[in-house]
PDB file of N, CA and C in Angstrom:
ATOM      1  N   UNK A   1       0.822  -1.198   0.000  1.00  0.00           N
ATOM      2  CA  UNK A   1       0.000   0.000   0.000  1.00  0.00           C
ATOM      3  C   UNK A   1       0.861   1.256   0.000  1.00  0.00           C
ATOM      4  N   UNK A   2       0.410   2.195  -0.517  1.00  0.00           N
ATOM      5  CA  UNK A   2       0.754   3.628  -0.125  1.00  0.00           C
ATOM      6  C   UNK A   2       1.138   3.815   0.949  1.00  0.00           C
ATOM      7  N   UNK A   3       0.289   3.728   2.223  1.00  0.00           N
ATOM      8  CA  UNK A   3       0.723   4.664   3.573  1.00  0.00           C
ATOM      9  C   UNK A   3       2.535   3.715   3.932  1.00  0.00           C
ATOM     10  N   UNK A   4       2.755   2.602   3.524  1.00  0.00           N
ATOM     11  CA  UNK A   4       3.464   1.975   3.984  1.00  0.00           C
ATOM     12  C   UNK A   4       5.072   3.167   4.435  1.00  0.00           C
ATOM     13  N   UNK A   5       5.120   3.232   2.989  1.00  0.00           N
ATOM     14  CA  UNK A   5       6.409   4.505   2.579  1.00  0.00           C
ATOM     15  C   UNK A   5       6.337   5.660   3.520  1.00  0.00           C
ATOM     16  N   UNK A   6       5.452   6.196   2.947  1.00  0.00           N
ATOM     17  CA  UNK A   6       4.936   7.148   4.159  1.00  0.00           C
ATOM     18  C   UNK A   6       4.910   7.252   5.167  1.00  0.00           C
ATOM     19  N   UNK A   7       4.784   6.406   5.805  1.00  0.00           N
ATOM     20  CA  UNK A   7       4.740   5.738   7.457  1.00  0.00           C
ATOM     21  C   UNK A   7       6.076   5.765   7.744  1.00  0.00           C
ATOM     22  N   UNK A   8       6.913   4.998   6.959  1.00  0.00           N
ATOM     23  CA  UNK A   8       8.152   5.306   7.217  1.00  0.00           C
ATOM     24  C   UNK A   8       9.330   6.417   6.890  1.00  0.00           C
ATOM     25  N   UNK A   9       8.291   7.302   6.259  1.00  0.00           N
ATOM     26  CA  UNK A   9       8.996   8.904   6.265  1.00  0.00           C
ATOM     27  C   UNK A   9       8.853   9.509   7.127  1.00  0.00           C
ATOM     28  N   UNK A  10       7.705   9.183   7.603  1.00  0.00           N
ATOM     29  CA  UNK A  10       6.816  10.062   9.053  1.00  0.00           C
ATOM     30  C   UNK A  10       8.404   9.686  10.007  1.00  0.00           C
ATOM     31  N   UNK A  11       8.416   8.233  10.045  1.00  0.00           N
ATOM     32  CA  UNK A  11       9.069   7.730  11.101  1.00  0.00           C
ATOM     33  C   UNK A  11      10.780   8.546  10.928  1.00  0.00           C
ATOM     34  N   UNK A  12      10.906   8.662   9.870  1.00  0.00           N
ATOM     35  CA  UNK A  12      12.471   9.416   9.721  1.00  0.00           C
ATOM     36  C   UNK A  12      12.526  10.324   9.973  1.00  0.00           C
ATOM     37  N   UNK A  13      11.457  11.298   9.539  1.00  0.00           N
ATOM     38  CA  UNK A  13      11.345  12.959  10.051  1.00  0.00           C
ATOM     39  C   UNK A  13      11.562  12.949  11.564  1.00  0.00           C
ATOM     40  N   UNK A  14      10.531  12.122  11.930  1.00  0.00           N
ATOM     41  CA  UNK A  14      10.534  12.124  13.369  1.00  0.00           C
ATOM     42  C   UNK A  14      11.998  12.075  13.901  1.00  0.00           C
ATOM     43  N   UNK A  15      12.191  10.582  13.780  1.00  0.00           N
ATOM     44  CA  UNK A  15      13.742  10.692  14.172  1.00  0.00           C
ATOM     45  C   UNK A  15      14.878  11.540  13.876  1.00  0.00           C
ATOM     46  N   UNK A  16      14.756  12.516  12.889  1.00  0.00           N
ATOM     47  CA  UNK A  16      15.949  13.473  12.664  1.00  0.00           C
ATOM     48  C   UNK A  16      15.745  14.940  13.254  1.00  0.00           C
ATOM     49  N   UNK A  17      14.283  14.910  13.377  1.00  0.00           N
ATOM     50  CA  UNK A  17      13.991  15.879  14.688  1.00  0.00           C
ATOM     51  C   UNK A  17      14.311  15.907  15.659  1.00  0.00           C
ATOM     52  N   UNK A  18      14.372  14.462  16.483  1.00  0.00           N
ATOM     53  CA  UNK A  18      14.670  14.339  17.796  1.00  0.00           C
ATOM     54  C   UNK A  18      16.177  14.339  17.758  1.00  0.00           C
ATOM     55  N   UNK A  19      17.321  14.195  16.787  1.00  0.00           N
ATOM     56  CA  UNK A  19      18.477  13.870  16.929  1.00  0.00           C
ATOM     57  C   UNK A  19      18.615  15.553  16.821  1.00  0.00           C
ATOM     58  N   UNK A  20      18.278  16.447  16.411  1.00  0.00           N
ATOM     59  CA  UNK A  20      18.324  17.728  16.246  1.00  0.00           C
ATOM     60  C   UNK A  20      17.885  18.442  17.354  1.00  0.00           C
ATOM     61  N   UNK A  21      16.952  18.282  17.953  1.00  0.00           N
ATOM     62  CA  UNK A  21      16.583  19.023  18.829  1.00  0.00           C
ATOM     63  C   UNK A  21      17.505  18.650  20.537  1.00  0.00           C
ATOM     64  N   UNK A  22      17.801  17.219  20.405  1.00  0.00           N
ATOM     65  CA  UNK A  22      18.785  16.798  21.282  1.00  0.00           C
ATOM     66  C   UNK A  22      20.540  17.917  21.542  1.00  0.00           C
ATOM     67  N   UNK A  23      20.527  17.657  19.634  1.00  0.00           N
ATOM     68  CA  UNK A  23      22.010  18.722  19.766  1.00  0.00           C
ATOM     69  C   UNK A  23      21.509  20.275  20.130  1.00  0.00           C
ATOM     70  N   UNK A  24      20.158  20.748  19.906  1.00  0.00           N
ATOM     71  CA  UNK A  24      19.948  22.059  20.419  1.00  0.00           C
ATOM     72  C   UNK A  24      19.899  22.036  21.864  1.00  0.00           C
ATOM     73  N   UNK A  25      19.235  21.511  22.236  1.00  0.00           N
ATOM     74  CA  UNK A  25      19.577  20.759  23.863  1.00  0.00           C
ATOM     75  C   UNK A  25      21.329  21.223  24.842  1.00  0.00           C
ATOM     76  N   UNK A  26      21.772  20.230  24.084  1.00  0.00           N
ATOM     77  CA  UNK A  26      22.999  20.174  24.117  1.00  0.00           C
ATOM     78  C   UNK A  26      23.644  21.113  24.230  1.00  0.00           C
ATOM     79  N   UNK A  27      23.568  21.968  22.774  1.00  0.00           N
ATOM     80  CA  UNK A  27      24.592  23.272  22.959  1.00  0.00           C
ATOM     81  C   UNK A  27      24.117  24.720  23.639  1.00  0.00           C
ATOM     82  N   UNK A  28      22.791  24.522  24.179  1.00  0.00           N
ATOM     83  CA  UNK A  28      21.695  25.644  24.835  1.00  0.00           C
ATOM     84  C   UNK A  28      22.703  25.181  26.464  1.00  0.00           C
ATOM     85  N   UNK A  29      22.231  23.939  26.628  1.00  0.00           N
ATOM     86  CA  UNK A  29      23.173  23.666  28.021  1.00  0.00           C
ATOM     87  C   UNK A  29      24.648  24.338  28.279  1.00  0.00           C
ATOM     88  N   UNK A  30      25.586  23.816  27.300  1.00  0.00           N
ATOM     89  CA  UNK A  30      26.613  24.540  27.371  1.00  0.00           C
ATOM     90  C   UNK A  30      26.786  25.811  27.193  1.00  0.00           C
ATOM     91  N   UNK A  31      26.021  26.521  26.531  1.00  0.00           N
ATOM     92  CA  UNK A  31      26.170  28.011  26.317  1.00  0.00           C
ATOM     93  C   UNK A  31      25.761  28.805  28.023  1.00  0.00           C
ATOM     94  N   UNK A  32      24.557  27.854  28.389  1.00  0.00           N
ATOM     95  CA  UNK A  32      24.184  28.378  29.877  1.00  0.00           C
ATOM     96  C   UNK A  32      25.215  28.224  31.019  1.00  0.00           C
ATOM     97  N   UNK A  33      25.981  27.259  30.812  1.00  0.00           N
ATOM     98  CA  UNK A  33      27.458  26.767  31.677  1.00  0.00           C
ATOM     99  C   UNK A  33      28.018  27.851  31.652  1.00  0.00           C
ATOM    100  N   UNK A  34      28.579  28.338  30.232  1.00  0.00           N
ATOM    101  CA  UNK A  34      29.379  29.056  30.306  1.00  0.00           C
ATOM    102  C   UNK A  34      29.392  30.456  30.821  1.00  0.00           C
ATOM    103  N   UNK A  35      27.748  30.905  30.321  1.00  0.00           N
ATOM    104  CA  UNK A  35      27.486  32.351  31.315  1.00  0.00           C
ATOM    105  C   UNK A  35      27.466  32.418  32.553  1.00  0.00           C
ATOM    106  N   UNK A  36      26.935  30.862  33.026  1.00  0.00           N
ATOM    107  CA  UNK A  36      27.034  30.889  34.212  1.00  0.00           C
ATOM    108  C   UNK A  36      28.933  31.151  35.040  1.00  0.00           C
ATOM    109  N   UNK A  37      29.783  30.463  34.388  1.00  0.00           N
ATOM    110  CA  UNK A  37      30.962  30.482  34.552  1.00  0.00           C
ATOM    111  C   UNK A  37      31.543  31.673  34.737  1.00  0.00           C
ATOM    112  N   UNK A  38      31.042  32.645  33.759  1.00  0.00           N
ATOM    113  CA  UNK A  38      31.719  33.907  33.738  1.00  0.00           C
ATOM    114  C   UNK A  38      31.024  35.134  34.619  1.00  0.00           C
ATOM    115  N   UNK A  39      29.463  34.859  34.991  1.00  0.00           N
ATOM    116  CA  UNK A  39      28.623  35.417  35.616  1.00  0.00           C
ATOM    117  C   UNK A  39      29.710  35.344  37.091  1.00  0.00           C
ATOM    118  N   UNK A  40      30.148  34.207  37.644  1.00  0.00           N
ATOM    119  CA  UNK A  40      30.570  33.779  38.667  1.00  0.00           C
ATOM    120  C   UNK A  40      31.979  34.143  38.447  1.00  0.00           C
ATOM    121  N   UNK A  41      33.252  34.357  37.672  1.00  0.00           N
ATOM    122  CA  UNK A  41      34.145  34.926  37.899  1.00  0.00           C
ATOM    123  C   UNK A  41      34.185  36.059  37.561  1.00  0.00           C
ATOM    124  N   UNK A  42      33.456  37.037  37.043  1.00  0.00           N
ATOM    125  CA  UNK A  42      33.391  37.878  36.853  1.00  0.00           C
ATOM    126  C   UNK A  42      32.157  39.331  37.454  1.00  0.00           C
ATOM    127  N   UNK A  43      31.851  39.020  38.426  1.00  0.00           N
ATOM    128  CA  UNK A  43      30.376  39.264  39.479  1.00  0.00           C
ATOM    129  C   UNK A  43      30.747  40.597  39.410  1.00  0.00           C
ATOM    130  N   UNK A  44      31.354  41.552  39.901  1.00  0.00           N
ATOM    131  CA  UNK A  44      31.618  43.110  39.965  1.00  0.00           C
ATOM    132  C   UNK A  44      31.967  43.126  38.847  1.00  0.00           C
ATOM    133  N   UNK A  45      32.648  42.879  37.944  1.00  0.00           N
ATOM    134  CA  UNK A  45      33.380  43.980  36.658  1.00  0.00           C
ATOM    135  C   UNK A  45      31.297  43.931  36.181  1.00  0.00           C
ATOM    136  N   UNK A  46      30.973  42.547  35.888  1.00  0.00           N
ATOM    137  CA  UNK A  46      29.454  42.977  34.980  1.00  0.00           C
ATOM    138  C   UNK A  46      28.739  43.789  35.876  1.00  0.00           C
ATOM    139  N   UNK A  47      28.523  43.555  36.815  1.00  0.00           N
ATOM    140  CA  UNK A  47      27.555  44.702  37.493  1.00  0.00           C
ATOM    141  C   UNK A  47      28.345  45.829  37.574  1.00  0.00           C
ATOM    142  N   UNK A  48      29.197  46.052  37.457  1.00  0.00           N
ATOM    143  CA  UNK A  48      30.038  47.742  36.999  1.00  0.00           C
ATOM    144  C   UNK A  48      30.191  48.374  35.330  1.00  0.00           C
ATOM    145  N   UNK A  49      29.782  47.294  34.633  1.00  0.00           N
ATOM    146  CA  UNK A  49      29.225  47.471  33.406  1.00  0.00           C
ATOM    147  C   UNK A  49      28.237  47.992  33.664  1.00  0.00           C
ATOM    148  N   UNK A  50      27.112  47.127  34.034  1.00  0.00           N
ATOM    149  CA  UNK A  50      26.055  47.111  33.620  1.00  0.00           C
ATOM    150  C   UNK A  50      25.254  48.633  34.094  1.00  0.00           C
ATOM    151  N   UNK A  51      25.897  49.138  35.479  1.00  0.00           N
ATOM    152  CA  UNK A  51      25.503  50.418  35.685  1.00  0.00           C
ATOM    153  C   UNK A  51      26.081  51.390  34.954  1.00  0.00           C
ATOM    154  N   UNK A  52      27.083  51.666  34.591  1.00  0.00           N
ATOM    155  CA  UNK A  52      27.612  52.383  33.780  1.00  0.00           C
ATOM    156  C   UNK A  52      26.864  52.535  32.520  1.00  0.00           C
ATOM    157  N   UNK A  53      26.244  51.301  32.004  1.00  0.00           N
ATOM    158  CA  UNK A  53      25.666  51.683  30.807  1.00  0.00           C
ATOM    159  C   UNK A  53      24.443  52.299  30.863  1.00  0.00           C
ATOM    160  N   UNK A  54      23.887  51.867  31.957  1.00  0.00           N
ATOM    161  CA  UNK A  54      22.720  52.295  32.683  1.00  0.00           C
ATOM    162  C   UNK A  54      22.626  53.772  32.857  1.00  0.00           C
ATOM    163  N   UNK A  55      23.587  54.439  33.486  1.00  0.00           N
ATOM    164  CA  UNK A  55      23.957  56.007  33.619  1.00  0.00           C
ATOM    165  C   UNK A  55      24.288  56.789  31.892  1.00  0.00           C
ATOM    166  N   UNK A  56      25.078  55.878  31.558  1.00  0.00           N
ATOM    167  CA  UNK A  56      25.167  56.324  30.133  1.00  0.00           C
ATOM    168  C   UNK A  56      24.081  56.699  29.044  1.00  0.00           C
ATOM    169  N   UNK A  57      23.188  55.515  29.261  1.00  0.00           N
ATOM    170  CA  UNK A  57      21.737  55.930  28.568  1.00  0.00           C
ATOM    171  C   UNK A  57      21.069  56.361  29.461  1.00  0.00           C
ATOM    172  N   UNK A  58      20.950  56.902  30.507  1.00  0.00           N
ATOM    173  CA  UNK A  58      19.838  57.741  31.372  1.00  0.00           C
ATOM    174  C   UNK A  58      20.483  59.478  31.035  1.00  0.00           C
ATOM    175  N   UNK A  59      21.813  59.438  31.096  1.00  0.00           N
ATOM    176  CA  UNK A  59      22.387  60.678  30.851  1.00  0.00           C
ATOM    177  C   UNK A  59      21.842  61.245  29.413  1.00  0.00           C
ATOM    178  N   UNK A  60      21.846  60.273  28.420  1.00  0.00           N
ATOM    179  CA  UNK A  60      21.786  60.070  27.015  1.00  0.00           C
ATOM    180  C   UNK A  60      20.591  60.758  26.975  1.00  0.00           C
ATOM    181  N   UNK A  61      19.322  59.865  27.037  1.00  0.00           N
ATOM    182  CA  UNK A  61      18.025  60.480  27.595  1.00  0.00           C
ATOM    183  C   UNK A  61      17.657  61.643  28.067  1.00  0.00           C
ATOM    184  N   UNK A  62      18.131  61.625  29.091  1.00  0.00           N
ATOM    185  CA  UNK A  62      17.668  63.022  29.567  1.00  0.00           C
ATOM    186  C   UNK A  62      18.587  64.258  28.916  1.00  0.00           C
ATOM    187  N   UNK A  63      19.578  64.129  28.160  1.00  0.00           N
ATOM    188  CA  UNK A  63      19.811  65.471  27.483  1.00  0.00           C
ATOM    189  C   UNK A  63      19.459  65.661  26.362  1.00  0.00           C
ATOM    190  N   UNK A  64      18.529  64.271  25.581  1.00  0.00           N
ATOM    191  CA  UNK A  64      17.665  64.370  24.251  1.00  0.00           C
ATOM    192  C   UNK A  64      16.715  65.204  25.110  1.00  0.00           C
ATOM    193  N   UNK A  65      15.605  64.979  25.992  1.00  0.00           N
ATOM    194  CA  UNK A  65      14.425  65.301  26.285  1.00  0.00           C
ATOM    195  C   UNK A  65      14.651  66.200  27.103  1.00  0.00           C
ATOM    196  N   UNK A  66      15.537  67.210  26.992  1.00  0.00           N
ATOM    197  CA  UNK A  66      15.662  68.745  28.376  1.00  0.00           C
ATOM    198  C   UNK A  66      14.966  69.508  27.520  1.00  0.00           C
ATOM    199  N   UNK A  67      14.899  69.712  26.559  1.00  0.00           N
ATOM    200  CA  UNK A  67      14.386  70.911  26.002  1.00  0.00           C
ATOM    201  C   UNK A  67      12.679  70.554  25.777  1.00  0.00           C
ATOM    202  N   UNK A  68      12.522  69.417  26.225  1.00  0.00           N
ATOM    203  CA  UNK A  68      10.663  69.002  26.124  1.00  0.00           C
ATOM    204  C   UNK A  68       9.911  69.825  26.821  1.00  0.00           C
ATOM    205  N   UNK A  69      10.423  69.767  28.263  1.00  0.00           N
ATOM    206  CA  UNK A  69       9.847  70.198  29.192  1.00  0.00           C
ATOM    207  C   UNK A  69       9.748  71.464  29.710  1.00  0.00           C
ATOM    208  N   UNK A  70      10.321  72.505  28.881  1.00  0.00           N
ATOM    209  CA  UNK A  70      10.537  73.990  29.455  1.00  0.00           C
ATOM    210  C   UNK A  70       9.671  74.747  28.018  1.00  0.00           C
TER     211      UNK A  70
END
């Protein structure tokens, strides 16, 4: 019959999905390791980034929008 083939395409798709989504798996894990890694040796320099940039675009901001308000 027909569905026979078919049935067993279904069945391949399937399986090359799951071998795919396994390696996305995979390298999502390690990518999270690694931020985590650097999150943890690196704890003050990013949060001394991260305000800095923070001040940088608030400074940014507010000297686009001084002249709004007067």
């Amino acid at each position: 019959m027909k569905t026979e083939p078919t049935l067993e395409h279904a069945d391949q798709t399937k399986n090359k999905h799951n071998s795919i989504c396994n390696i996305v798996l995979e390298k999502t894990r390690e990518s999270a390791q690694a931020a985590d890694e650097i999150l943890h040796h690196h704890t003050y320099k990013l949060l001394a980034s991260g305000m800095l940039l923070g001040l940088a675009i608030g400074y940014l901001v507010t000297q686009k929008c001084r002249g709004c308000w007067r």
